[in-house]
C-alpha atoms as a PDB file:
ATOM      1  CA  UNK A   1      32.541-208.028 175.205  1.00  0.00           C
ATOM      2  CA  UNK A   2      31.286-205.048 173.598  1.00  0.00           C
ATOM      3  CA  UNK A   3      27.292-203.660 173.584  1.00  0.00           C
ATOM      4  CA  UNK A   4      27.595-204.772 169.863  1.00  0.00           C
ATOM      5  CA  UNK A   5      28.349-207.782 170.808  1.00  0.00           C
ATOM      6  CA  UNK A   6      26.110-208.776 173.353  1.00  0.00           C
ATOM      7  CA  UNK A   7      23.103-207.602 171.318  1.00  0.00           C
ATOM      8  CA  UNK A   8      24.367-209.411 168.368  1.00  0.00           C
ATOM      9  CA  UNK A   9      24.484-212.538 169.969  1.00  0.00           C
ATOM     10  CA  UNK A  10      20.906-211.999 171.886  1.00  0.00           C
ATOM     11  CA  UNK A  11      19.618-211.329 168.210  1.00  0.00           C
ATOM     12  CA  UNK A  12      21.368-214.974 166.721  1.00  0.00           C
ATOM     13  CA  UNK A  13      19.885-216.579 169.609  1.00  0.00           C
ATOM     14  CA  UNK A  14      16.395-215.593 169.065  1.00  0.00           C
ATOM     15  CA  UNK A  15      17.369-216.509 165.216  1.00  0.00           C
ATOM     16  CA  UNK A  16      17.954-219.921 166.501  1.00  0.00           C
ATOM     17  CA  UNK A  17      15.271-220.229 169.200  1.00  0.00           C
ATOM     18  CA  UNK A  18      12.691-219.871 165.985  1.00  0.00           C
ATOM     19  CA  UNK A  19      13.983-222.030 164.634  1.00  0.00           C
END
């Protein structure tokens, strides 16, 4: 995957985590 990628889908999983 792509650096956009991977740092998209570290930023959704801290999304998540808060939640």
């Amino acid at each position: 995957y792509s650096r956009r990628v991977l740092d998209l889908l570290a930023h959704v999983a801290k999304v998540d985590a808060s939640k």
